[in-house]
N, C-alpha and C. Protein backbone atom coordinates (compact mmCIF):
# COMPACT_ATOMS: atom_id res chain seq x y z
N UNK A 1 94.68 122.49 92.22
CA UNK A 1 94.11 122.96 93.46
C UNK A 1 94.56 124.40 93.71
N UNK A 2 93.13 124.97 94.61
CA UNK A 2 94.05 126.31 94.70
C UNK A 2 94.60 127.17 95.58
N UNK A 3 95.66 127.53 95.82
CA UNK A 3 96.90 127.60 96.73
C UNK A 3 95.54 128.42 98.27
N UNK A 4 95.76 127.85 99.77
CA UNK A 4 94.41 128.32 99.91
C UNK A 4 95.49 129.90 100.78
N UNK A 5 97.09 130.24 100.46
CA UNK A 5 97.42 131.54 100.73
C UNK A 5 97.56 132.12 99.78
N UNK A 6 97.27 131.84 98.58
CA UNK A 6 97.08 132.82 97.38
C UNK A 6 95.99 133.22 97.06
N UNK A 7 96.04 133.81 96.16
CA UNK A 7 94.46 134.83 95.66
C UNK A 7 93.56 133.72 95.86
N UNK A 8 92.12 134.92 96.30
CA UNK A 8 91.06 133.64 96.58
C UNK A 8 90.59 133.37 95.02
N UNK A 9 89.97 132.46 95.71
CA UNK A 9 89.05 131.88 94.57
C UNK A 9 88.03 132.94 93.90
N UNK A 10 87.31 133.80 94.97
CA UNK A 10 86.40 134.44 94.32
C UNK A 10 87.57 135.79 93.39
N UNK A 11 88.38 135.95 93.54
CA UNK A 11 88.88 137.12 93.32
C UNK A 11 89.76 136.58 92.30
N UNK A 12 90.07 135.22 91.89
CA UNK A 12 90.50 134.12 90.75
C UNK A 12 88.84 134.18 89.40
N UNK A 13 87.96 134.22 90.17
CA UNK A 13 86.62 133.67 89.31
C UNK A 13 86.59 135.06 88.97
N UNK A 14 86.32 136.16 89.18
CA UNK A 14 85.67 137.53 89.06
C UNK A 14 86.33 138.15 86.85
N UNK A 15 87.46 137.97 86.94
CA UNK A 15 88.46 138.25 85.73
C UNK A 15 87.92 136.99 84.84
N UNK A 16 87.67 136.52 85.61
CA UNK A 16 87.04 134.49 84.36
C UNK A 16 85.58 134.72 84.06
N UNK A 17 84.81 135.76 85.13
CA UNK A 17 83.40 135.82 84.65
C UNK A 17 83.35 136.89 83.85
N UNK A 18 84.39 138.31 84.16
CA UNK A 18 84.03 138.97 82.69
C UNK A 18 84.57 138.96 81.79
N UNK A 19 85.28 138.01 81.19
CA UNK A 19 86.31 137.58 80.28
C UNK A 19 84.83 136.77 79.41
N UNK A 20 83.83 135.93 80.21
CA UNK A 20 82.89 135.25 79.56
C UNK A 20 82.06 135.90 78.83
N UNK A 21 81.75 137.26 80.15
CA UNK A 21 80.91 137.85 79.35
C UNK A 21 81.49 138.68 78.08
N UNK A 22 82.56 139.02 78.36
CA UNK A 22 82.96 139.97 76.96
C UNK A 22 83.18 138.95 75.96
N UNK A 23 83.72 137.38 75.81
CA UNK A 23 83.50 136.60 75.17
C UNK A 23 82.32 136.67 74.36
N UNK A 24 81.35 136.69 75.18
CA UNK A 24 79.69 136.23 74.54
C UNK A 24 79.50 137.22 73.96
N UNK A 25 79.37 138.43 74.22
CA UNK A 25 79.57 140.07 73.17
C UNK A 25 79.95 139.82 72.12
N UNK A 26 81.17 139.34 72.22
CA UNK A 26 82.26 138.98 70.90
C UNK A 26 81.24 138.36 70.00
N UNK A 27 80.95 137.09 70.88
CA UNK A 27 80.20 136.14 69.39
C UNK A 27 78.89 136.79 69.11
N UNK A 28 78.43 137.66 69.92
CA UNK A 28 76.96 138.35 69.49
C UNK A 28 77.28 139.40 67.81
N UNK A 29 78.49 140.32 68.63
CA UNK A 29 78.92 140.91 67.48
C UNK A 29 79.16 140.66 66.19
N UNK A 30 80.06 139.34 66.52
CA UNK A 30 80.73 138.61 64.96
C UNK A 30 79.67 138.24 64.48
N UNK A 31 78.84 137.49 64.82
CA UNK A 31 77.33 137.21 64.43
C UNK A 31 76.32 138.30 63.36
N UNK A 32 76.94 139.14 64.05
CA UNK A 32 76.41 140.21 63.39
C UNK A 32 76.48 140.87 61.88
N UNK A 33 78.34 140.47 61.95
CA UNK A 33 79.23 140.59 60.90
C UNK A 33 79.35 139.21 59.64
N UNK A 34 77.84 138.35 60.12
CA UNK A 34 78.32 137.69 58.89
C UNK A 34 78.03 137.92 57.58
N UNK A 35 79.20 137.36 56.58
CA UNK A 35 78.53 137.72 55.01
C UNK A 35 77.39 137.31 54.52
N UNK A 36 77.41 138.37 54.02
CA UNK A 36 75.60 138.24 52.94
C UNK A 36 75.90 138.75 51.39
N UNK A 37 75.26 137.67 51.22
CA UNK A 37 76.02 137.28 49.39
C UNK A 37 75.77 138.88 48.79
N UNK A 38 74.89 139.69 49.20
CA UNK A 38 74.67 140.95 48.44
C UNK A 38 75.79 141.59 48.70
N UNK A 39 76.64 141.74 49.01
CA UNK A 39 77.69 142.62 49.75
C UNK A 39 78.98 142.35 48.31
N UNK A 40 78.60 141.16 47.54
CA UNK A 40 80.05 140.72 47.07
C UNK A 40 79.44 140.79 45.50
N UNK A 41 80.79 140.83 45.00
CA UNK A 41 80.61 140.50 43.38
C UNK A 41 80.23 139.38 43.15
N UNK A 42 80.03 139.09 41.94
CA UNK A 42 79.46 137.87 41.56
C UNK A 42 80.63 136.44 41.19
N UNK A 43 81.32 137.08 42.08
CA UNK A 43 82.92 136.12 41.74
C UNK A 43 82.61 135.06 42.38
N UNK A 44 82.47 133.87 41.35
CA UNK A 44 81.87 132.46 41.74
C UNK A 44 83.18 131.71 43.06
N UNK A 45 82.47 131.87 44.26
CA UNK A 45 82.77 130.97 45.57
C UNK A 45 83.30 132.34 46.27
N UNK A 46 83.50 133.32 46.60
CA UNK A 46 83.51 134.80 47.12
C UNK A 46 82.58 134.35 48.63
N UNK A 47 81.80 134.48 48.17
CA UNK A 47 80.65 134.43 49.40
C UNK A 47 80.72 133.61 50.52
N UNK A 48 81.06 132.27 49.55
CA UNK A 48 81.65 130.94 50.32
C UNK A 48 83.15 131.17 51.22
N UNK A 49 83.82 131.64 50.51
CA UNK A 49 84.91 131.90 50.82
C UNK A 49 84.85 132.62 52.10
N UNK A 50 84.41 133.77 51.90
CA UNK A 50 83.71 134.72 53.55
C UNK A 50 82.77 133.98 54.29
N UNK A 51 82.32 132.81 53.93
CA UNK A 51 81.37 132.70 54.94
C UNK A 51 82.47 131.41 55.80
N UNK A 52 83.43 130.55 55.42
CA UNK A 52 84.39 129.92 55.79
C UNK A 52 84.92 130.59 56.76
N UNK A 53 85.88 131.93 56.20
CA UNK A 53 86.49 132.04 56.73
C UNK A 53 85.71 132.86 57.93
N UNK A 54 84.73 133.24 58.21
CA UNK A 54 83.66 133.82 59.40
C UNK A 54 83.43 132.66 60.22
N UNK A 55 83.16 131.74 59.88
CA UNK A 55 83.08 130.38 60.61
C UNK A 55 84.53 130.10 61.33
N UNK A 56 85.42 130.46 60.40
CA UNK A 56 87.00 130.14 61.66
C UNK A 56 87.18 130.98 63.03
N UNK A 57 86.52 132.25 62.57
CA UNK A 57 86.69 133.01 63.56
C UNK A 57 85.90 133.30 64.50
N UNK A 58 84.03 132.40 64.20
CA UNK A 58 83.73 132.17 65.35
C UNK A 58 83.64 130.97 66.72
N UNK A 59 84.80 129.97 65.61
CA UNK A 59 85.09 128.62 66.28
C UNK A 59 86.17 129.18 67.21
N UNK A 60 87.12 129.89 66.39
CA UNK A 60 88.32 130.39 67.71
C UNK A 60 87.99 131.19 68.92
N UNK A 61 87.25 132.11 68.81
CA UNK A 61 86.19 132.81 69.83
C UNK A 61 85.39 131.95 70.68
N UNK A 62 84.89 130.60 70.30
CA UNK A 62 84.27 129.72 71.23
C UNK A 62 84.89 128.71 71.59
N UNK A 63 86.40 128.37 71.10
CA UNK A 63 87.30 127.64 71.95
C UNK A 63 87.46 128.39 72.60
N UNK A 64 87.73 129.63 72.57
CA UNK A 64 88.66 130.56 73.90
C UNK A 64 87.67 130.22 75.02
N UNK A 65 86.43 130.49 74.95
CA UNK A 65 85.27 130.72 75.67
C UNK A 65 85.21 129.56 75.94
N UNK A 66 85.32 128.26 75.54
CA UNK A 66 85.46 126.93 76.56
C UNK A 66 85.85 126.95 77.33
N UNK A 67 87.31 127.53 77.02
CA UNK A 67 88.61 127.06 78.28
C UNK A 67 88.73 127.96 78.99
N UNK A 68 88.13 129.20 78.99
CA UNK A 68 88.15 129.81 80.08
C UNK A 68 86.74 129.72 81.20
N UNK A 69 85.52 129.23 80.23
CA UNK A 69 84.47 128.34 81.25
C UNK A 69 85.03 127.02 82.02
N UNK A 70 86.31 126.57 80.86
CA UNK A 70 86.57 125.51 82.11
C UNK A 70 87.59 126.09 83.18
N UNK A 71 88.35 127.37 82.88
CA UNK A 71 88.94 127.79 83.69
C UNK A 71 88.28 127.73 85.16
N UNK A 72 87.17 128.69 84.74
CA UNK A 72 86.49 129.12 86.05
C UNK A 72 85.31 127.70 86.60
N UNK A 73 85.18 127.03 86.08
CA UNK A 73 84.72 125.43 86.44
C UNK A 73 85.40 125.00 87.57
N UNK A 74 87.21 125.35 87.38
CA UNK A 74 87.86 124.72 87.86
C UNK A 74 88.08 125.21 89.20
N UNK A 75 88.04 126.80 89.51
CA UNK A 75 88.05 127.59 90.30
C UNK A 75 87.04 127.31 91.27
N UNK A 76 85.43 127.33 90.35
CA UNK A 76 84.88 126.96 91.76
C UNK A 76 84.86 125.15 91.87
N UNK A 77 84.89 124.73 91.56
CA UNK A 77 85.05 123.37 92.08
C UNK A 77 86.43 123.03 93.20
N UNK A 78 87.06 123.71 92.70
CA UNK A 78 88.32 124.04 93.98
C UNK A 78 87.91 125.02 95.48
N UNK A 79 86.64 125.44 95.30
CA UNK A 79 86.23 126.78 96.43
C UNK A 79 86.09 125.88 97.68
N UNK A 80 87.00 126.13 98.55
CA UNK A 80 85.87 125.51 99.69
C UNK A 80 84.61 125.69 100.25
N UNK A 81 83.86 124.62 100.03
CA UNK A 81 82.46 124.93 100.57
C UNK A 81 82.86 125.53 102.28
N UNK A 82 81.77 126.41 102.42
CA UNK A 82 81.75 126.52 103.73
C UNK A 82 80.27 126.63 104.31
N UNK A 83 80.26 125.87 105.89
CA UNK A 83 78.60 125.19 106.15
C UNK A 83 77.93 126.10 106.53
N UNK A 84 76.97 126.81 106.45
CA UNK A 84 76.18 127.85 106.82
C UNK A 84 75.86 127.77 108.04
């Protein structure tokens, strides 16, 4: 829950929403950067090898990006509604 004399919520969510978006950049970018067998010698599993290890690094980039969507999940589900 969140402390309701500490930082607000919106000013808790604001650092969690552009953290997402620079997240999503990230994976647009890396995306960008994946291997393409022309790039490599003909050294049998090379390609494979880069395309593995490109896959680790866009799984770690989209765990981060979970838990900080659930960060901010958590933030506003903690907001108090207020009645118009």
């Amino acid at each position: 829950m969140i402390h309701l004399n500490g930082t607000s919520a919106a000013q808790l969510a604001e650092p969690l929403a552009a953290a997402t978006t620079a997240l999503r950049a990230t994976l647009e970018a890396l995306a960008a950067c994946a291997p393409n067998g022309r790039d490599y010698y003909h050294t049998p599993g090379a390609v494979e090898v880069a395309l593995a290890e490109h896959v680790v690094r866009l799984q770690a980039v989209h765990g981060v990006l979970a838990e900080i969507l659930e960060l901010r999940e958590h933030v506003y589900e903690h907001t108090p509604r207020r009645s118009k």
